[in-house]
N, C-alpha and C. Protein backbone atom coordinates (compact mmCIF):
# COMPACT_ATOMS: atom_id res chain seq x y z
N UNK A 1 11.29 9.17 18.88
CA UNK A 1 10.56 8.22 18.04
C UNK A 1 9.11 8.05 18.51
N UNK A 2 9.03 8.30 19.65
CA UNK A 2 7.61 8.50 20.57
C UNK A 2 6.60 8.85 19.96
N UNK A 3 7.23 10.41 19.46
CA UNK A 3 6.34 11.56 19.13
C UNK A 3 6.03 11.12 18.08
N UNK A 4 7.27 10.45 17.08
CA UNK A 4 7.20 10.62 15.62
C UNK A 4 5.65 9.37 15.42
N UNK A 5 5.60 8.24 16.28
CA UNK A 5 4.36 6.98 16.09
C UNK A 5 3.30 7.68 16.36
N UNK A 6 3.49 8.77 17.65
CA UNK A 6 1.94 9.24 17.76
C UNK A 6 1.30 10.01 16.34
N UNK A 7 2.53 10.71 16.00
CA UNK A 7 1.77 11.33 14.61
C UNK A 7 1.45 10.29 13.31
N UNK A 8 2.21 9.23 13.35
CA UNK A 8 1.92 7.90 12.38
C UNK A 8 0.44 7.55 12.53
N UNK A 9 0.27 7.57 14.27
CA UNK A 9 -1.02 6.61 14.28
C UNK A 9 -2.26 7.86 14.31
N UNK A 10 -2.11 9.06 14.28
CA UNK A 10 -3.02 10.02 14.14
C UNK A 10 -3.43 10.07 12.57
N UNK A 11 -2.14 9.79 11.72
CA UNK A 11 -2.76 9.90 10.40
C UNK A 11 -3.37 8.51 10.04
N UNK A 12 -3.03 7.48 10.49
CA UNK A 12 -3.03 6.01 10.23
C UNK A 12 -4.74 6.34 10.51
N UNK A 13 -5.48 7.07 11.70
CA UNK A 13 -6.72 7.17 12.15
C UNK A 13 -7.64 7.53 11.45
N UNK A 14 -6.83 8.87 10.56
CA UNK A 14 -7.52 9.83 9.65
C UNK A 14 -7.61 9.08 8.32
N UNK A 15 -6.62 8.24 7.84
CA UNK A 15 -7.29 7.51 6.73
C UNK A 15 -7.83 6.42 6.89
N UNK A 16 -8.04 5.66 7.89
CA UNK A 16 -8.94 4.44 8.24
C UNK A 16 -10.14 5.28 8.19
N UNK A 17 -10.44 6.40 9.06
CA UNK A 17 -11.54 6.85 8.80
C UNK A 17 -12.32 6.85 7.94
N UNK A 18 -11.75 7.67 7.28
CA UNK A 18 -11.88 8.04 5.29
C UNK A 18 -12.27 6.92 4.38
N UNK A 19 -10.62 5.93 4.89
CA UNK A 19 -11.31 4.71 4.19
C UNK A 19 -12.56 4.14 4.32
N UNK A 20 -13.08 4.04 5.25
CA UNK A 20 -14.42 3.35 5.88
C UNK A 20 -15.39 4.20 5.46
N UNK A 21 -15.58 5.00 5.55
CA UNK A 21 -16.48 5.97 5.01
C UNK A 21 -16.91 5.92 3.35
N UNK A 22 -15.48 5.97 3.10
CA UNK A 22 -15.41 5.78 1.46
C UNK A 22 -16.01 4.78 1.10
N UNK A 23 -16.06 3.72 1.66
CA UNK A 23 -16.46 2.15 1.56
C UNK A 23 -18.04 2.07 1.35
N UNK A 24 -19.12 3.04 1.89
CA UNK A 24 -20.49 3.33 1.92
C UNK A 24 -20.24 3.78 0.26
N UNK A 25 -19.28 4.92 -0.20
CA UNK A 25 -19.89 5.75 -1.54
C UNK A 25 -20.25 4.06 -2.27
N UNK A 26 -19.11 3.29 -2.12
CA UNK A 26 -19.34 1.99 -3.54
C UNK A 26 -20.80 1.34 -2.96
N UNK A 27 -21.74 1.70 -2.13
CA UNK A 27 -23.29 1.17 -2.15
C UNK A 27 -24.06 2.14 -2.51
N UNK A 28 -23.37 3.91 -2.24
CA UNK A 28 -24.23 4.36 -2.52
C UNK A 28 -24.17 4.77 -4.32
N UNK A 29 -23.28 4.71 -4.70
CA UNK A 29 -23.17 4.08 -6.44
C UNK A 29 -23.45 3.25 -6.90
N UNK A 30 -23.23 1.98 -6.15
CA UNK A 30 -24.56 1.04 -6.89
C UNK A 30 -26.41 1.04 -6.42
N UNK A 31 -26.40 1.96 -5.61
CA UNK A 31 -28.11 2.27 -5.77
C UNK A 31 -28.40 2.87 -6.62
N UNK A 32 -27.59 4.07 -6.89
CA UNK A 32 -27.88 5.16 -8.12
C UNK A 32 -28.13 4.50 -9.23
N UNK A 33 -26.69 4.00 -9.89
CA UNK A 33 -26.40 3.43 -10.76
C UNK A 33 -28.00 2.30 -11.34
N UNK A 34 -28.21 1.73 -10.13
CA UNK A 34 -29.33 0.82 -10.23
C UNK A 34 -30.82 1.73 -10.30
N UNK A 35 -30.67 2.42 -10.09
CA UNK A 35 -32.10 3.19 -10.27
C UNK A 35 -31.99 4.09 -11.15
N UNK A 36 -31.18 4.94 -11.52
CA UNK A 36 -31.00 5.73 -12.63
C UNK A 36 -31.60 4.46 -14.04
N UNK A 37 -30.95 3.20 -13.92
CA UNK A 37 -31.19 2.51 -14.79
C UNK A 37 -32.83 1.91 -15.06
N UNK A 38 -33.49 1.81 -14.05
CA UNK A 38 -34.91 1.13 -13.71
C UNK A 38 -35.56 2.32 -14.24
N UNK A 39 -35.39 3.99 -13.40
CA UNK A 39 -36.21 4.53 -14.26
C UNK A 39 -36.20 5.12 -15.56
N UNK A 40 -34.95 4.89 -16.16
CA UNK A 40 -34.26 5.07 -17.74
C UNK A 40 -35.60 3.91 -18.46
N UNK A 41 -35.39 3.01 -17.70
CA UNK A 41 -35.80 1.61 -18.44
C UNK A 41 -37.50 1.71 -18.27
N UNK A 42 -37.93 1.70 -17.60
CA UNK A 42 -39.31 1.85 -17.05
C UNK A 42 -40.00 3.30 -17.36
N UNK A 43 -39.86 4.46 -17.15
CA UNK A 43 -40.43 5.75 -17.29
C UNK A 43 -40.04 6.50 -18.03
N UNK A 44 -38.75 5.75 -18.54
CA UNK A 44 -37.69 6.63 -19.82
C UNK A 44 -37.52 8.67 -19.13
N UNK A 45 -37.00 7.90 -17.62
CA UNK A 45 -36.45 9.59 -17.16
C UNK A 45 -35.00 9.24 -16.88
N UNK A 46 -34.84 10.38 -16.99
CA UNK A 46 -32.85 10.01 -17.16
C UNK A 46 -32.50 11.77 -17.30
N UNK A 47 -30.96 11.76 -16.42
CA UNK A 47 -30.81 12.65 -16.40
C UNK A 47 -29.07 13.07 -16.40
N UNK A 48 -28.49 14.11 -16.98
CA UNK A 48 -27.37 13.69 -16.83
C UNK A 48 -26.41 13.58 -15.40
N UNK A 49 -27.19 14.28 -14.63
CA UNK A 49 -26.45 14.88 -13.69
C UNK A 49 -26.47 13.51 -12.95
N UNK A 50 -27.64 12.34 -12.85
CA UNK A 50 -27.37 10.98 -12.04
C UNK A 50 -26.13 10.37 -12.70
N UNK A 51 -25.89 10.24 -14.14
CA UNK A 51 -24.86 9.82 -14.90
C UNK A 51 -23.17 10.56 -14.27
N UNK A 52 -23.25 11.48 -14.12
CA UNK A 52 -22.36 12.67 -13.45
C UNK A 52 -21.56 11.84 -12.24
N UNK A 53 -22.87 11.96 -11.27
CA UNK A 53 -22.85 12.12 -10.12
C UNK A 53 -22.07 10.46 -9.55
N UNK A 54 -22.21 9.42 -10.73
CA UNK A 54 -21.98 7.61 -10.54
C UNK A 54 -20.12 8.13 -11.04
N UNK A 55 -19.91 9.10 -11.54
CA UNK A 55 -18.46 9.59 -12.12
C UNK A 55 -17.51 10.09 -11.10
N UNK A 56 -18.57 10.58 -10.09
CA UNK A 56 -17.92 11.62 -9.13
C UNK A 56 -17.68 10.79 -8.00
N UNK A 57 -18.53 10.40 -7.49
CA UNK A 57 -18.47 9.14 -6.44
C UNK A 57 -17.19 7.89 -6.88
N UNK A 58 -16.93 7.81 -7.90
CA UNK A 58 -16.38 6.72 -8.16
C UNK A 58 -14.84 6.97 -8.01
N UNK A 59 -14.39 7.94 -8.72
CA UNK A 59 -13.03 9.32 -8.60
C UNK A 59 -13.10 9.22 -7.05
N UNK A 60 -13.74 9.19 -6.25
CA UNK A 60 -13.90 9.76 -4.88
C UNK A 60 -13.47 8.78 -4.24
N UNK A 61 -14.08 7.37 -4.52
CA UNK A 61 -14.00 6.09 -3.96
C UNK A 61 -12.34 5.80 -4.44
N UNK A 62 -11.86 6.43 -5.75
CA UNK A 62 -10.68 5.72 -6.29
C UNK A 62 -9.48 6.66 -5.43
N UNK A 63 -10.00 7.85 -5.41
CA UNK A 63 -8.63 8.69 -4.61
C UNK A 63 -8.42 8.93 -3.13
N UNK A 64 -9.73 9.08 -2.75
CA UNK A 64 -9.83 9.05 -1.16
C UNK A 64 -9.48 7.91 -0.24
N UNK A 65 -9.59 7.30 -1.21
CA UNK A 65 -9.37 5.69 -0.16
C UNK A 65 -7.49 5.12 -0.69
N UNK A 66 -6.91 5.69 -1.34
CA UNK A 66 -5.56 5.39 -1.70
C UNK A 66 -5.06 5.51 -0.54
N UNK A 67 -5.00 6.54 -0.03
CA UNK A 67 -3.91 6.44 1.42
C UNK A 67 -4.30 5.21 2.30
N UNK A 68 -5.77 4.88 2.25
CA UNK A 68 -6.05 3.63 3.06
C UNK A 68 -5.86 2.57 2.50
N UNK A 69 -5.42 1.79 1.38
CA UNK A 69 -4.97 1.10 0.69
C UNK A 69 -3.60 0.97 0.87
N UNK A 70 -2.54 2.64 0.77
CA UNK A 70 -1.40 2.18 1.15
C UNK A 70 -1.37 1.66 2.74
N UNK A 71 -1.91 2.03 3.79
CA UNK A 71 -1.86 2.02 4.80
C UNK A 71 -2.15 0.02 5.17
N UNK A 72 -2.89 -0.65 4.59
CA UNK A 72 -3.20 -1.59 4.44
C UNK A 72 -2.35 -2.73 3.98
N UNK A 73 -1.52 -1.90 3.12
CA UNK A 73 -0.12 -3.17 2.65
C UNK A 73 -0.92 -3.56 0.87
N UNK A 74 -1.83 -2.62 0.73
CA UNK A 74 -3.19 -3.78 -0.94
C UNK A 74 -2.46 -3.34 -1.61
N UNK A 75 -1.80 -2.12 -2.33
CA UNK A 75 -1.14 -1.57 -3.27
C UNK A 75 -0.49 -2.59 -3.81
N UNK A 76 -0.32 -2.51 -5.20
CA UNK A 76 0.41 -3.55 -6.26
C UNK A 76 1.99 -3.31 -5.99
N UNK A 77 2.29 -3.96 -5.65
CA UNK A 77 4.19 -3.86 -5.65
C UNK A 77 5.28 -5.15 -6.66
N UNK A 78 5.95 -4.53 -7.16
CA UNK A 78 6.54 -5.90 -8.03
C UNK A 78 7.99 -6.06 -6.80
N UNK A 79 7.47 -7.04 -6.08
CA UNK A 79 8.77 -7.47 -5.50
C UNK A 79 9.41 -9.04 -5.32
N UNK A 80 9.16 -9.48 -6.72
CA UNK A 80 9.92 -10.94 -7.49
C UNK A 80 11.44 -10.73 -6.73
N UNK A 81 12.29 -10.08 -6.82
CA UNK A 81 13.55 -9.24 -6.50
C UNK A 81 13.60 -9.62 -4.26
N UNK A 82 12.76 -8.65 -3.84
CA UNK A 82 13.14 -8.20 -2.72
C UNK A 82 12.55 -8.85 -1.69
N UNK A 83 11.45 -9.87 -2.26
CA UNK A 83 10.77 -10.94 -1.66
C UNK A 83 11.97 -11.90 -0.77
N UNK A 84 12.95 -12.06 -1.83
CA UNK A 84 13.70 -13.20 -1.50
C UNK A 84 14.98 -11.90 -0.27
N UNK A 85 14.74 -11.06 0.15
CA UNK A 85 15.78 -10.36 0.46
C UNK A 85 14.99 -10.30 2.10
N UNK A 86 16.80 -10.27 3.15
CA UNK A 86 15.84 -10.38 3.91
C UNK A 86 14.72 -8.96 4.60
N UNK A 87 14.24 -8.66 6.15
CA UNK A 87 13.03 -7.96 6.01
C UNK A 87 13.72 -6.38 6.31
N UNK A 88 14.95 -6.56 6.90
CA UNK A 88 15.41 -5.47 7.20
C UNK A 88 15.82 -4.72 5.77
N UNK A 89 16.35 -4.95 5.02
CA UNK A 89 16.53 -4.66 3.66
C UNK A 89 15.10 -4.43 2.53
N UNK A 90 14.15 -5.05 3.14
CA UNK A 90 13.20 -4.90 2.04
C UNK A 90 12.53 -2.94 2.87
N UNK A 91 13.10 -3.15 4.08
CA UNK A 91 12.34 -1.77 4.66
C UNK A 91 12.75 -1.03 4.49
N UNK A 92 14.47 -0.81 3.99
CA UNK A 92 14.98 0.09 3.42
C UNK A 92 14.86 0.17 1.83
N UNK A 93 14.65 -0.87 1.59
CA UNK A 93 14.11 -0.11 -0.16
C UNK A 93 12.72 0.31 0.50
N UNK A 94 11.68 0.19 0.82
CA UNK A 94 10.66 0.72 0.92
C UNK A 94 10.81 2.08 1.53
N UNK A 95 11.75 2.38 2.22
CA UNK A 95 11.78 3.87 2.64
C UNK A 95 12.77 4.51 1.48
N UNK A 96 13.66 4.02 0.66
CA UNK A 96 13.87 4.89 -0.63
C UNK A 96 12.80 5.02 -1.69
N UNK A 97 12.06 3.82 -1.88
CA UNK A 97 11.03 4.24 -2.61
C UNK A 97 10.12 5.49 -3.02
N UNK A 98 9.85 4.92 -1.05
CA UNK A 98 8.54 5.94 -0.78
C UNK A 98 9.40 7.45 -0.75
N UNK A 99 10.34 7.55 -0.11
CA UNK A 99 10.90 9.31 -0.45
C UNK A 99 11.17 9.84 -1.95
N UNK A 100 12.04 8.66 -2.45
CA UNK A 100 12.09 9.02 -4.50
C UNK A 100 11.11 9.23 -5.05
N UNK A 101 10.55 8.66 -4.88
CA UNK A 101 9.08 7.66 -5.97
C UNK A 101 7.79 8.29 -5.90
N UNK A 102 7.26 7.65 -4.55
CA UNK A 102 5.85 8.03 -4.39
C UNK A 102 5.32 9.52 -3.92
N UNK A 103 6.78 9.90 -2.97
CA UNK A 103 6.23 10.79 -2.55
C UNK A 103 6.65 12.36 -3.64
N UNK A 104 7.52 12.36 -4.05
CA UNK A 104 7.99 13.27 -5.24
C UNK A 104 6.50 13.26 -6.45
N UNK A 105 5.77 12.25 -6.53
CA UNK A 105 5.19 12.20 -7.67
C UNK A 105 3.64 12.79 -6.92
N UNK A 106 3.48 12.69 -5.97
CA UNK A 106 2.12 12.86 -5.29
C UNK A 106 2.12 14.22 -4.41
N UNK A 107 3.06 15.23 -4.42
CA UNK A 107 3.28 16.23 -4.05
C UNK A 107 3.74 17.14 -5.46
N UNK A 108 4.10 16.24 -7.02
CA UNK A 108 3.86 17.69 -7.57
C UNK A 108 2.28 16.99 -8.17
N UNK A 109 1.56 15.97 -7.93
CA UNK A 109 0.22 16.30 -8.39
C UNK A 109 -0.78 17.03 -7.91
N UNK A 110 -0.75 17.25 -6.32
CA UNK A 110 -0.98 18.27 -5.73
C UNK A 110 -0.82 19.90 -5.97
N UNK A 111 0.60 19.60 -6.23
CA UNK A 111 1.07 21.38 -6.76
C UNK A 111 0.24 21.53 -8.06
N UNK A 112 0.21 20.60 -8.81
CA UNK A 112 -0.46 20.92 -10.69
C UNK A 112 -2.24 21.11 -10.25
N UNK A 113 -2.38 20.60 -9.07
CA UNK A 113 -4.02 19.90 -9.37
C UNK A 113 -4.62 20.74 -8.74
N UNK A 114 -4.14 21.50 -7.29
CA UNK A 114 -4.92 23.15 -6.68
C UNK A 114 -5.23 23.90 -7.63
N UNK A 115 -3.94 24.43 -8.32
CA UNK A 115 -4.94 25.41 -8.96
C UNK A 115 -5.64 25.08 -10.55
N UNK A 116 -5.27 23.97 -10.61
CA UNK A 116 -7.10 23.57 -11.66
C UNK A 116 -8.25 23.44 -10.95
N UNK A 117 -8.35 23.04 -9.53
CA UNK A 117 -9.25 23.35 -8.68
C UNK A 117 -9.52 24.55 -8.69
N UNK A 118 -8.98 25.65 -8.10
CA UNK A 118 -9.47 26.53 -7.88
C UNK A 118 -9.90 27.37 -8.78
N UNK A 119 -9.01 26.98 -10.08
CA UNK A 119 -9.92 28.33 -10.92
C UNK A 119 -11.16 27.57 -11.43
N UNK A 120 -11.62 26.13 -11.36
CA UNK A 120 -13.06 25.56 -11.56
C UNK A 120 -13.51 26.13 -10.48
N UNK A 121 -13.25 25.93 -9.37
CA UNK A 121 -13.82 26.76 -8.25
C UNK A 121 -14.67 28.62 -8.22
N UNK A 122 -13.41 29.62 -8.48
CA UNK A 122 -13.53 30.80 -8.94
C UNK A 122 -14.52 30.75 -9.95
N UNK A 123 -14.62 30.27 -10.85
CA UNK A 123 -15.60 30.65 -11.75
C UNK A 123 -16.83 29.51 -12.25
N UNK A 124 -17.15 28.83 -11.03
CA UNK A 124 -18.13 27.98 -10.64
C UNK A 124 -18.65 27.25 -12.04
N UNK A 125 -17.60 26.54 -12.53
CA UNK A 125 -17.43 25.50 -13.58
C UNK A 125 -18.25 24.51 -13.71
N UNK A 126 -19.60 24.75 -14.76
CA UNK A 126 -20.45 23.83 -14.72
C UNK A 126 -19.88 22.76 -15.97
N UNK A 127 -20.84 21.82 -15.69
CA UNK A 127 -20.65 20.37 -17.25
C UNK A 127 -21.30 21.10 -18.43
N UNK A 128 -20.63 20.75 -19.08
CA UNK A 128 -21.07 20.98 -20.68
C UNK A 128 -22.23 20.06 -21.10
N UNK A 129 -22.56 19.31 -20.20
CA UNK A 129 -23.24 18.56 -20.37
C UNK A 129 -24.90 18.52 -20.18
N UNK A 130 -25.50 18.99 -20.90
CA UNK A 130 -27.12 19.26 -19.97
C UNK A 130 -27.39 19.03 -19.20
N UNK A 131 -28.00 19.89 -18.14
CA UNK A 131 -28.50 19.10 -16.83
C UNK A 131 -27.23 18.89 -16.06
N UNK A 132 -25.87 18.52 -16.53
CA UNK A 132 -25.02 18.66 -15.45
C UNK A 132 -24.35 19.05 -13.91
N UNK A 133 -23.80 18.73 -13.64
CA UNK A 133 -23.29 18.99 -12.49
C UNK A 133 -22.00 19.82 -12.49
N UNK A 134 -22.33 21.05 -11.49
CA UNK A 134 -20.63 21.81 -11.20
C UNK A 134 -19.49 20.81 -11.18
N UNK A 135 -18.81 21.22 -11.70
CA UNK A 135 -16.98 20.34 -11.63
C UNK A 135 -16.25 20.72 -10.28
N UNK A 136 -16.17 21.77 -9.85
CA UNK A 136 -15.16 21.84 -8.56
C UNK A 136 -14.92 21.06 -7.52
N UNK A 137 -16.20 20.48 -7.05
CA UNK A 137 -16.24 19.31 -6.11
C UNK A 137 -15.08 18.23 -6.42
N UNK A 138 -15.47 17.62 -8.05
CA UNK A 138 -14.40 16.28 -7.97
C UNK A 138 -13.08 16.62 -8.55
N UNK A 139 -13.12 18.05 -9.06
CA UNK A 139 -11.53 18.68 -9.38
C UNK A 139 -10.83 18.92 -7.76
N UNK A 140 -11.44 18.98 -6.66
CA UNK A 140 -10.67 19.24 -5.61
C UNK A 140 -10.58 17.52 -4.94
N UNK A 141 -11.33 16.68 -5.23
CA UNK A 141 -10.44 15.10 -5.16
C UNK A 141 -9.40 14.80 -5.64
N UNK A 142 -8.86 15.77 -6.72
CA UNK A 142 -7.44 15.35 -6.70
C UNK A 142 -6.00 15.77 -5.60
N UNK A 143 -6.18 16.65 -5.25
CA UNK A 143 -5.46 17.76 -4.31
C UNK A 143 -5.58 16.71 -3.09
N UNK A 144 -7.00 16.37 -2.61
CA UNK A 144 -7.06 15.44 -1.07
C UNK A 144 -6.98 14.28 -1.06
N UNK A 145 -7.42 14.09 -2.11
CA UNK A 145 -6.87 12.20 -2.48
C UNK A 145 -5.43 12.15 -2.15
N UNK A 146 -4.48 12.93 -2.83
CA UNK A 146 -3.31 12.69 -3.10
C UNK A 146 -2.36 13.26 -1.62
N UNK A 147 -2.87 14.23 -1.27
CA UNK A 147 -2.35 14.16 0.17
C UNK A 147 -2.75 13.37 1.14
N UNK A 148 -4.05 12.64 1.38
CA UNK A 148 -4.28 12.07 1.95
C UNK A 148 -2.71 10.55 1.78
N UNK A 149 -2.75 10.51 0.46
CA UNK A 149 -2.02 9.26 0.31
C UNK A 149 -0.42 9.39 0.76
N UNK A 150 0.10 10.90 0.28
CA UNK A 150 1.30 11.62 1.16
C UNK A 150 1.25 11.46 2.36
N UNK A 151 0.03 11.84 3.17
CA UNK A 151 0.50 11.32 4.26
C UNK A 151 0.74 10.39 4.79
N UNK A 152 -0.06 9.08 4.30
CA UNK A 152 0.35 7.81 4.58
C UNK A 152 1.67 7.38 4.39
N UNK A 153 2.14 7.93 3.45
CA UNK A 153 3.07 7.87 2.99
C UNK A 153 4.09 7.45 3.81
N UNK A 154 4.20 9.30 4.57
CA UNK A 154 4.47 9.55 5.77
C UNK A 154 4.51 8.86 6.75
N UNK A 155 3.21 8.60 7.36
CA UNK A 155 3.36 7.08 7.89
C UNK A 155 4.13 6.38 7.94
N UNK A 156 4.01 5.53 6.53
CA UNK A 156 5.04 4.45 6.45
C UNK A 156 6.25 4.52 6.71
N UNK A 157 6.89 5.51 6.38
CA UNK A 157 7.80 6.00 6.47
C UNK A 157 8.65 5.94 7.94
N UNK A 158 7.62 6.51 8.60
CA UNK A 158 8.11 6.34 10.32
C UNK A 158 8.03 5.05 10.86
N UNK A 159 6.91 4.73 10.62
CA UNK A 159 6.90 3.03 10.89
C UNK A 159 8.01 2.00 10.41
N UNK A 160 8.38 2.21 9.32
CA UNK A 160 9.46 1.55 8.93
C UNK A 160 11.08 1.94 9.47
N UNK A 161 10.90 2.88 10.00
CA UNK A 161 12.61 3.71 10.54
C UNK A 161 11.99 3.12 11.89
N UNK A 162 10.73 3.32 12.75
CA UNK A 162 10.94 2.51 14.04
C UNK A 162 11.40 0.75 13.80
N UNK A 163 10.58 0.51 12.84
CA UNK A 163 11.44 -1.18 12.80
C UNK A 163 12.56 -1.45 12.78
N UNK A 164 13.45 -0.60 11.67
CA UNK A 164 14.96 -0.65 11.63
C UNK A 164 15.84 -0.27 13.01
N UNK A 165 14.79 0.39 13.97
CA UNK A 165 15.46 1.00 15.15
C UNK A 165 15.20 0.21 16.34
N UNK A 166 14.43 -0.80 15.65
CA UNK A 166 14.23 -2.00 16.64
C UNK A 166 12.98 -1.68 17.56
N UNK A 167 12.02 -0.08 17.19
CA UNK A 167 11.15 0.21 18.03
C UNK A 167 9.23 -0.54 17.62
N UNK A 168 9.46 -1.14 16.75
CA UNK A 168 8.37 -1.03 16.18
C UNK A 168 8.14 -2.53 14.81
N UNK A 169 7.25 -3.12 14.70
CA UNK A 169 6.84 -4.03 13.72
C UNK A 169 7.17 -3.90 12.75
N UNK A 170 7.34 -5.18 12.06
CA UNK A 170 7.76 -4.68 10.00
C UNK A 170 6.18 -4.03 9.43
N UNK A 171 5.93 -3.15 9.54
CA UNK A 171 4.79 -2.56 8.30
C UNK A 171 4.57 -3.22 7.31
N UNK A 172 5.94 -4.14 6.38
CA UNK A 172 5.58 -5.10 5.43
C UNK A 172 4.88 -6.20 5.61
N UNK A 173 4.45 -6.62 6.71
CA UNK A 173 3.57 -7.82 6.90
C UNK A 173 1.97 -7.67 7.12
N UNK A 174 1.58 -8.05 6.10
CA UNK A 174 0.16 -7.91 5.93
C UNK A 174 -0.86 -8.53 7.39
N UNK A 175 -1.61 -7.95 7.95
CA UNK A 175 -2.43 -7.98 8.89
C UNK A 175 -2.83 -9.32 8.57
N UNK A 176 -3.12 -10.54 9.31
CA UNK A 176 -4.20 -11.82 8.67
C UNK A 176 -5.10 -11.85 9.19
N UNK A 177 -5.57 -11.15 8.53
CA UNK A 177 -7.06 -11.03 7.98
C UNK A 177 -7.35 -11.36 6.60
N UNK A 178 -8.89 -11.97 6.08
CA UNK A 178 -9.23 -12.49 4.76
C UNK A 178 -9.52 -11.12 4.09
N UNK A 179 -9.53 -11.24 3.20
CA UNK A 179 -10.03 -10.25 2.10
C UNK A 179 -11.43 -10.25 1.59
N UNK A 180 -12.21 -9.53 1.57
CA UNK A 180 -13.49 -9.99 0.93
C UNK A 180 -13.91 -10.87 -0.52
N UNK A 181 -12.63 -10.86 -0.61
CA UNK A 181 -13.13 -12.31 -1.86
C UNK A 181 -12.60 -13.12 -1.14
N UNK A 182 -11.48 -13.70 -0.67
CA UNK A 182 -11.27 -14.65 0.19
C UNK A 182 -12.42 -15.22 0.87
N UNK A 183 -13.16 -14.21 1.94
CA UNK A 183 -14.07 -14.84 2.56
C UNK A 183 -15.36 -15.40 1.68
N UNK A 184 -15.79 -14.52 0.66
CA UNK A 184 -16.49 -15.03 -0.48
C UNK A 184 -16.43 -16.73 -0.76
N UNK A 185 -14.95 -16.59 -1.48
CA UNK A 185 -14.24 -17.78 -2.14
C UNK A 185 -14.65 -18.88 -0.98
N UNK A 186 -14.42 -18.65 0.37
CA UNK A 186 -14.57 -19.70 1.37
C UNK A 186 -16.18 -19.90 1.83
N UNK A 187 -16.95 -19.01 1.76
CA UNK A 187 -18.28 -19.10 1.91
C UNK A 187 -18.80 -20.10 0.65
N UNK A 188 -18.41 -19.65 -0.68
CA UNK A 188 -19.10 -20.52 -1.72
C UNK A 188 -18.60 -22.00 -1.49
N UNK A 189 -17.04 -22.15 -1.40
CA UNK A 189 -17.15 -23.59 -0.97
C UNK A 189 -17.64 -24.34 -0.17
N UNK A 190 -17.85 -23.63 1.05
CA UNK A 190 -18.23 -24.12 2.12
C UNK A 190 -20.05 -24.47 1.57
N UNK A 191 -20.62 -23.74 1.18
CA UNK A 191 -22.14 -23.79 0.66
C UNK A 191 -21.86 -25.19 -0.50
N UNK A 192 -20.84 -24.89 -1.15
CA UNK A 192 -21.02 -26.05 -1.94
C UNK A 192 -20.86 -27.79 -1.70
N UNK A 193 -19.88 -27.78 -0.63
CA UNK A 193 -19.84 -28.95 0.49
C UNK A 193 -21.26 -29.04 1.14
N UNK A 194 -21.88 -28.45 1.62
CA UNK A 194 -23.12 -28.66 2.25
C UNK A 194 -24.47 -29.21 1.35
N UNK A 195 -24.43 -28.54 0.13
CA UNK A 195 -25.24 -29.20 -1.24
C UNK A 195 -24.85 -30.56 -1.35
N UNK A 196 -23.48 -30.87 -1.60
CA UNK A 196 -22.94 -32.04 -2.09
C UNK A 196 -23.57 -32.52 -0.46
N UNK A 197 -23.53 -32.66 0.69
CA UNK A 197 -23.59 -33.68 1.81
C UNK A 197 -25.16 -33.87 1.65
N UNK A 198 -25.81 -32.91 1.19
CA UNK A 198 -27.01 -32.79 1.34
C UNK A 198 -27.71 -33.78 0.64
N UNK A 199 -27.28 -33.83 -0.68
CA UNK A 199 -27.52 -35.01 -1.80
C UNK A 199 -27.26 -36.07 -1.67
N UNK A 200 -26.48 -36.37 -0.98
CA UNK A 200 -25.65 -37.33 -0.54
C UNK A 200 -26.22 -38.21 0.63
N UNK A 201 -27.29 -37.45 1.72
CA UNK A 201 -28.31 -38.38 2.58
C UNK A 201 -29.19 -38.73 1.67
N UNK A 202 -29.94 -37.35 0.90
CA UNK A 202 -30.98 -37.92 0.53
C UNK A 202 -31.15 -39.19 -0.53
């Protein structure tokens, strides 16, 4: 079980990585996004390939960072049902899940999605679009997105058989830590208590 956490926490590394990284594309899409628009608006230059490129980044931000999302516990789960069940049981539906479910569906999107990659690849598949941008780049985000998220998968997977084996934490319990709207949500109130005290000497 040793071996099996070291390889958990090697991939657990490789998509924190990723994730974090990924986390820069959503600023560097809203600069684009924001300047593509200023000089659309202002110099009337515009081009398609900036339009493209806010498409590609975004696909990038949505698939690359899935495995770090599962890894995180954020993924949407309907568990009205298994909430009320206790934790040892909710880890075994989560390890049938993840072998039926997630991982069957994200290993044949992989198998379907290489070779639409590659033959955009092979025959260096531009946009139909003027001025466009080659396609191969964000046709091969599907293939690494989706393994990336397999492997987490993976992950979980081990992590949850060490809990049942008594070696290891429930994976189902979310880290406490705030969320960035959370901390938001608590910053604005907190600003808004300080207005109200503020008015309130003067």
């Amino acid at each position: 079980m040793g071996f099996l956490l070291s390889i958990s926490r090697l991939i657990d590394s490789l998509n924190t990585f990723v994730g974090k990284f990924v986390t820069w594309l959503t600023l560097v899409v809203v600069v684009i996004s924001a300047g593509n628009a200023v000089f659309r608006k202002l110099f009337h230059i515009s081009s398609n390939a900036w339009l493209e490129i806010q498409w590609y980044l975004f696909g990038a931000v949505f698939l690359l960072a899935a495995g770090y999302t599962f890894l995180k516990n954020e993924h949407v789960r309907v568990d009205i049902l298994s909430q009320r069940m206790s934790a040892r049981t909710q880890v075994i539906i989560e390890i049938v899940c993840v072998l039926l479910f997630m991982l069957p569906a994200c290993l044949l999107i992989i198998y379907l999605s290489w070779p639409f990659f590659m033959l955009s690849y092979e025959t260096m598949e531009q946009s139909s679009n003027t001025g466009g941008l080659i396609r191969w780049p964000v046709k091969l985000l599907l293939p690494v997105g989706f393994s990336l998220l397999s492997l987490s998968g993976i992950s979980h997977i081990i992590k949850c058989s060490a809990f049942l084996a008594g070696k290891g934490p429930n994976p189902l319990e979310r880290e406490n830590t705030k969320t960035a709207e959370e901390a938001l949500a608590e910053e604005i109130a907190l600003d808004a208590a300080r207005r109200e005290q503020n008015a309130g000497e003067k």
